[in-house]
N, C-alpha and C. Protein backbone atom coordinates (compact mmCIF):
# COMPACT_ATOMS: atom_id res chain seq x y z
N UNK A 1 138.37 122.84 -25.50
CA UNK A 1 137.86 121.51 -25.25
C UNK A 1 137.59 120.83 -26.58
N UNK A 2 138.54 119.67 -26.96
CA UNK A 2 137.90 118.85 -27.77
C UNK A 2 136.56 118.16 -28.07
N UNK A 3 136.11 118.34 -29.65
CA UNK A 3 134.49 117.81 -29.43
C UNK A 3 134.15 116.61 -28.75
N UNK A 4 135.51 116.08 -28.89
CA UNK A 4 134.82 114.63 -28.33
C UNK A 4 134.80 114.60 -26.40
N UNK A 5 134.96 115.64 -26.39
CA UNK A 5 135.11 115.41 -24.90
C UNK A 5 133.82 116.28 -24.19
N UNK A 6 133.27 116.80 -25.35
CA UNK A 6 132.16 118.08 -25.26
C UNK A 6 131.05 116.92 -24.67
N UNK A 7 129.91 117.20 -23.64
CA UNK A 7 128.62 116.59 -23.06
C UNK A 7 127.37 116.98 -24.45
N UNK A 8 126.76 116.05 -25.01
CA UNK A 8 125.94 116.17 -25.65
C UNK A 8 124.54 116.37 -25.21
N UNK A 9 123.44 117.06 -25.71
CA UNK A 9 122.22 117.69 -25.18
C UNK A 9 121.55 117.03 -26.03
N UNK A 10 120.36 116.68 -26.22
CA UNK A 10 119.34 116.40 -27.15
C UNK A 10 117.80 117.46 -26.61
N UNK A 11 117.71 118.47 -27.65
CA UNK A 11 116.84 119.39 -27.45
C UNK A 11 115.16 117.65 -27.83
N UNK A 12 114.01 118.32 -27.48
CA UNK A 12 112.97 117.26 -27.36
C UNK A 12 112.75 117.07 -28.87
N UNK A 13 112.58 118.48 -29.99
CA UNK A 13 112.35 118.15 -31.14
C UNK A 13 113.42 117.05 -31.43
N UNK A 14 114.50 117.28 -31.34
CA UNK A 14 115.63 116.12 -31.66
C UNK A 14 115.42 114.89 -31.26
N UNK A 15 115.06 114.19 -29.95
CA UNK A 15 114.44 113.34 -29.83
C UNK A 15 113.42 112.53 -30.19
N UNK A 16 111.96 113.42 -30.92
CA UNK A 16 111.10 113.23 -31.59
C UNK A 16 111.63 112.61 -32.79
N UNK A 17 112.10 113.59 -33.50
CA UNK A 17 112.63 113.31 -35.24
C UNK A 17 113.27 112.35 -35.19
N UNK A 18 114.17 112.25 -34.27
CA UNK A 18 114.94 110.54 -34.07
C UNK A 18 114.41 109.65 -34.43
N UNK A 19 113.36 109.34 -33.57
CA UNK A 19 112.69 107.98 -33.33
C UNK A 19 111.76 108.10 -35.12
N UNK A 20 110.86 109.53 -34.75
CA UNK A 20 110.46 109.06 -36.51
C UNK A 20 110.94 108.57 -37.43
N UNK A 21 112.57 109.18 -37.76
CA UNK A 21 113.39 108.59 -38.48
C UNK A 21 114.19 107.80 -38.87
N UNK A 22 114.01 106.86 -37.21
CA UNK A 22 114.38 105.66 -37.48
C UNK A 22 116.49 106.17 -37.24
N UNK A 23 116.52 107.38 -36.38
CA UNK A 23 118.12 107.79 -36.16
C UNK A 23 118.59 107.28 -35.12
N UNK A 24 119.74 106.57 -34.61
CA UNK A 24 120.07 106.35 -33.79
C UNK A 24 121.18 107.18 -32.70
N UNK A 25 120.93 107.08 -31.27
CA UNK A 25 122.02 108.08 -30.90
C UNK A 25 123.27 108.19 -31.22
N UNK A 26 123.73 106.80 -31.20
CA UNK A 26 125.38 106.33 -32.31
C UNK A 26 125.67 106.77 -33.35
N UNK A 27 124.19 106.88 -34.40
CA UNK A 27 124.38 107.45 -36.10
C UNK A 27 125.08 108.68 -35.20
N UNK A 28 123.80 109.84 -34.79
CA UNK A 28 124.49 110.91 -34.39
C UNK A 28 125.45 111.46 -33.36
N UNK A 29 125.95 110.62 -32.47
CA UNK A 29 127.35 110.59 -31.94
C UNK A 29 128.32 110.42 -33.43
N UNK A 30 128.15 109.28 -34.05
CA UNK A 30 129.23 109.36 -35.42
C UNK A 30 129.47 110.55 -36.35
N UNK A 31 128.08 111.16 -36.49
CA UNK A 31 127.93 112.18 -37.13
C UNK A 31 128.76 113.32 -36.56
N UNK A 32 128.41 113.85 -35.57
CA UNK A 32 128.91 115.31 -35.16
C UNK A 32 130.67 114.50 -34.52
N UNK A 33 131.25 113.47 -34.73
CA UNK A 33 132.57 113.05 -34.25
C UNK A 33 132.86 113.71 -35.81
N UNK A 34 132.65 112.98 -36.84
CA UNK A 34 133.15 112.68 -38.38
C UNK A 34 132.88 113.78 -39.16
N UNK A 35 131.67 114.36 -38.74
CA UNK A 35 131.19 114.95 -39.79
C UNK A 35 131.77 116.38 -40.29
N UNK A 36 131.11 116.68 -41.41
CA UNK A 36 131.57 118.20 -42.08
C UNK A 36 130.61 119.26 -42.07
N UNK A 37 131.12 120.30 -41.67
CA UNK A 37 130.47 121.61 -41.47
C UNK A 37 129.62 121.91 -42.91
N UNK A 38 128.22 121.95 -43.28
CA UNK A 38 128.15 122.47 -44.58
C UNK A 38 127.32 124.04 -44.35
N UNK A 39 127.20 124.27 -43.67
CA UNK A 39 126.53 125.53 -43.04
C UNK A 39 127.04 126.01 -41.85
N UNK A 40 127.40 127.60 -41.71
CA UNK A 40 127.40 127.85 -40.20
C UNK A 40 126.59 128.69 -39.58
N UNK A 41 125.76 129.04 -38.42
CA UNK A 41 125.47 129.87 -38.16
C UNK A 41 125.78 130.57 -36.94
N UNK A 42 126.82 131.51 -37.38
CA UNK A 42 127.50 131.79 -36.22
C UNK A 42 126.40 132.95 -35.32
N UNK A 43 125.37 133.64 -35.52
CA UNK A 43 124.35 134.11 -35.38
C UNK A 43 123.40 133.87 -34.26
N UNK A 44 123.03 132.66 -34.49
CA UNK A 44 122.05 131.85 -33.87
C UNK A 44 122.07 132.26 -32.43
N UNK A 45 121.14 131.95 -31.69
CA UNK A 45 121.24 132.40 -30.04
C UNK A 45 120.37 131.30 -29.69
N UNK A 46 120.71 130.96 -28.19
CA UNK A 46 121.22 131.28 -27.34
C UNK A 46 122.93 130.97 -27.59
N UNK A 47 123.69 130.12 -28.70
CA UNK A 47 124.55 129.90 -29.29
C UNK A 47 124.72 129.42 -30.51
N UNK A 48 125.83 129.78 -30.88
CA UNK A 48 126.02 129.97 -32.14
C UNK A 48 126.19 127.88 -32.71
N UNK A 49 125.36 127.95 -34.00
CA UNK A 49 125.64 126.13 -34.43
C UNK A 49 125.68 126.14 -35.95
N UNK A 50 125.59 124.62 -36.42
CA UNK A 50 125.91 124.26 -37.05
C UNK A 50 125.24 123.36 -37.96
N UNK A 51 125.25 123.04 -39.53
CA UNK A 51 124.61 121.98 -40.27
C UNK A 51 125.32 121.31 -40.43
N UNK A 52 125.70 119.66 -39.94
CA UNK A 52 126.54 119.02 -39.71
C UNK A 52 125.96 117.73 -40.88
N UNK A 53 126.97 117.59 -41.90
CA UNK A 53 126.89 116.60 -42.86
C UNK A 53 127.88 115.38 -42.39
N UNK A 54 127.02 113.90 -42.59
CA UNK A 54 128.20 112.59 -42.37
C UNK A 54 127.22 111.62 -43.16
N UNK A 55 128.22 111.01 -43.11
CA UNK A 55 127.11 109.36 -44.02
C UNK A 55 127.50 108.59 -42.65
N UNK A 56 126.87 107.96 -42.72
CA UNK A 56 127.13 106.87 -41.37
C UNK A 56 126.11 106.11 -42.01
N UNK A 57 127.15 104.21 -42.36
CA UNK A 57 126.53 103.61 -42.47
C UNK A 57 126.39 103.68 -43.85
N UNK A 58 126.63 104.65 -44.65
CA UNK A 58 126.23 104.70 -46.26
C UNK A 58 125.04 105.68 -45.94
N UNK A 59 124.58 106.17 -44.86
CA UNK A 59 123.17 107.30 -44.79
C UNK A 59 123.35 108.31 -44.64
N UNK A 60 123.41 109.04 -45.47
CA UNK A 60 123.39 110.53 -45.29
C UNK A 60 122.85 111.24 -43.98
N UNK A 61 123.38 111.78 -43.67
CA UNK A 61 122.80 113.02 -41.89
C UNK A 61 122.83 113.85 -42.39
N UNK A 62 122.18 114.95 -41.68
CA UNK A 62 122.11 116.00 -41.28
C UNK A 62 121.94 116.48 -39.97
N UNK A 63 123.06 116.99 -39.32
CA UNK A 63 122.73 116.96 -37.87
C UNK A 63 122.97 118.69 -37.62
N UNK A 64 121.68 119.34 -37.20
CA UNK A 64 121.84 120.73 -36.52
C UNK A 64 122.58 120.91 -34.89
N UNK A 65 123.09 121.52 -34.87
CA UNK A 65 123.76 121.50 -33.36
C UNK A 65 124.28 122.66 -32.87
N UNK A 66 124.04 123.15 -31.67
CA UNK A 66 124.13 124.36 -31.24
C UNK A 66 125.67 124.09 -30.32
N UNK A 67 126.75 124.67 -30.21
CA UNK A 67 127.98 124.59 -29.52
C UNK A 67 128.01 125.59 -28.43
N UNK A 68 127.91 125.63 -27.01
CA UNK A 68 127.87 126.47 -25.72
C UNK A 68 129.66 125.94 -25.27
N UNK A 69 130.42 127.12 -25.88
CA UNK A 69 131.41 126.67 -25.26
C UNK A 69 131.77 127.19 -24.12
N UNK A 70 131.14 127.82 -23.41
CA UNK A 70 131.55 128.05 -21.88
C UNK A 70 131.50 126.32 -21.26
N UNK A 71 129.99 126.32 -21.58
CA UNK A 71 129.96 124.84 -20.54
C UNK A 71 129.67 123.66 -20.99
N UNK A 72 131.18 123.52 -22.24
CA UNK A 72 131.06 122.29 -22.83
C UNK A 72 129.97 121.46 -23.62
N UNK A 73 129.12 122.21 -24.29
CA UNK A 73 127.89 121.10 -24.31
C UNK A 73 127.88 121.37 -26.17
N UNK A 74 127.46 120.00 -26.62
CA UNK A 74 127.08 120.34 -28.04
C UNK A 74 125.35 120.12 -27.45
N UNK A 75 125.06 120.73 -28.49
CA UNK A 75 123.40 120.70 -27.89
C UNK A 75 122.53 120.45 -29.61
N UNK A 76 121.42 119.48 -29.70
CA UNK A 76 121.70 118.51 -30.82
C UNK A 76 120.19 118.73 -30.90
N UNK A 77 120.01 119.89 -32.03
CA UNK A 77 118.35 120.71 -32.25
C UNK A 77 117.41 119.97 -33.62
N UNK A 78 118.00 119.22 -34.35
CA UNK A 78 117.65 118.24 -34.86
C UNK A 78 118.33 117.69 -36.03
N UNK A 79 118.01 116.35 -36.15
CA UNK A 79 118.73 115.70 -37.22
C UNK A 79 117.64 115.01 -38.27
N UNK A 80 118.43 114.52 -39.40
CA UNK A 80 117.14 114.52 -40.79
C UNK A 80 117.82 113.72 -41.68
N UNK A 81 117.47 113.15 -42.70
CA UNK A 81 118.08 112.23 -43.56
C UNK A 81 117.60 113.58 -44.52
N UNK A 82 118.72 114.03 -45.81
CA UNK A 82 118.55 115.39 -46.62
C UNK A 82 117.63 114.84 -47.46
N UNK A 83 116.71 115.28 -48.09
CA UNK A 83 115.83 115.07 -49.21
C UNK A 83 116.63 115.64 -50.71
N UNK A 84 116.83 114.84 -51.54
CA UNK A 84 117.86 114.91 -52.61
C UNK A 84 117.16 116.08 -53.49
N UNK A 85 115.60 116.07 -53.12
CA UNK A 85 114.49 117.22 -54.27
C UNK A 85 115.35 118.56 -53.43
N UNK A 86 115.70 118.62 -52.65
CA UNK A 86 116.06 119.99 -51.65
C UNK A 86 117.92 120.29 -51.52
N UNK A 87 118.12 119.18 -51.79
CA UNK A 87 119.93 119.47 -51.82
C UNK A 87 120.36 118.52 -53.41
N UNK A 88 121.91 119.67 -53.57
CA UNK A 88 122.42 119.34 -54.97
C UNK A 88 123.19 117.65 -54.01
N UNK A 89 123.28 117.39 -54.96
CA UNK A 89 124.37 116.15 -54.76
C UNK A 89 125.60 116.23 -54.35
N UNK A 90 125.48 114.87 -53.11
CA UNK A 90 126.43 115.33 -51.79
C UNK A 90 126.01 115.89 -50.41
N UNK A 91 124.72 116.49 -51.15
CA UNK A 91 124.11 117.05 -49.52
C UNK A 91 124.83 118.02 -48.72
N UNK A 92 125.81 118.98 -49.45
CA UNK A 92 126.46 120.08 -49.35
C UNK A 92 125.67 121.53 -49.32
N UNK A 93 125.14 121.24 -50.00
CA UNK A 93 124.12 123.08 -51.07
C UNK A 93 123.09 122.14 -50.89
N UNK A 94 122.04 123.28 -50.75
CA UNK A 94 120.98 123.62 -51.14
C UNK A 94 120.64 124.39 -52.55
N UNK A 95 119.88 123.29 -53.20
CA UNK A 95 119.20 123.78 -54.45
C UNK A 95 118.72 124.76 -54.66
N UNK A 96 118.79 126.06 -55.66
CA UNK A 96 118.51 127.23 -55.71
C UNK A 96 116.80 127.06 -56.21
């Protein structure tokens, strides 16, 4: 199943951080369409996700997202504008 055809979830923290941050559901629909993998965690449970990097808009994202591919769903555990003191430039790495 193509992502774009995947049903999106918004866990509640994700919803919260949204609104604090002033994110819109569109930024992060654009984001997890466009964006680039800069982390994986194939690990994670109840499924395995992802640190999802995009600018949308000229704004940097960060969108966490959990992928259930039995039953289609990206599931969207929170998103963040990167703090530049915490990532190298680009918002790729994390600063050692």
């Amino acid at each position: 199943m193509a992502a774009q055809d995947r049903k999106i979830v918004y866990r509640m923290h994700a919803i919260e951080r949204m609104f604090q941050r002033g994110i819109s559901h569109e930024s992060v629909l654009a984001a997890l369409a466009a964006g680039e993998v800069v982390e994986d965690y194939p690990t994670d449970t109840p499924y395995p996700s992802a640190l999802i990097l995009s600018f949308v808009n000229g704004r940097p994202l960060h969108v966490v997202a959990a992928h259930d591919q039995v039953n289609g769903l990206s599931i969207v555990v929170t998103v963040y504008e990167p703090d530049p003191a915490k990532w190298e430039l680009g918002f790729k790495r994390r600063k050692s």
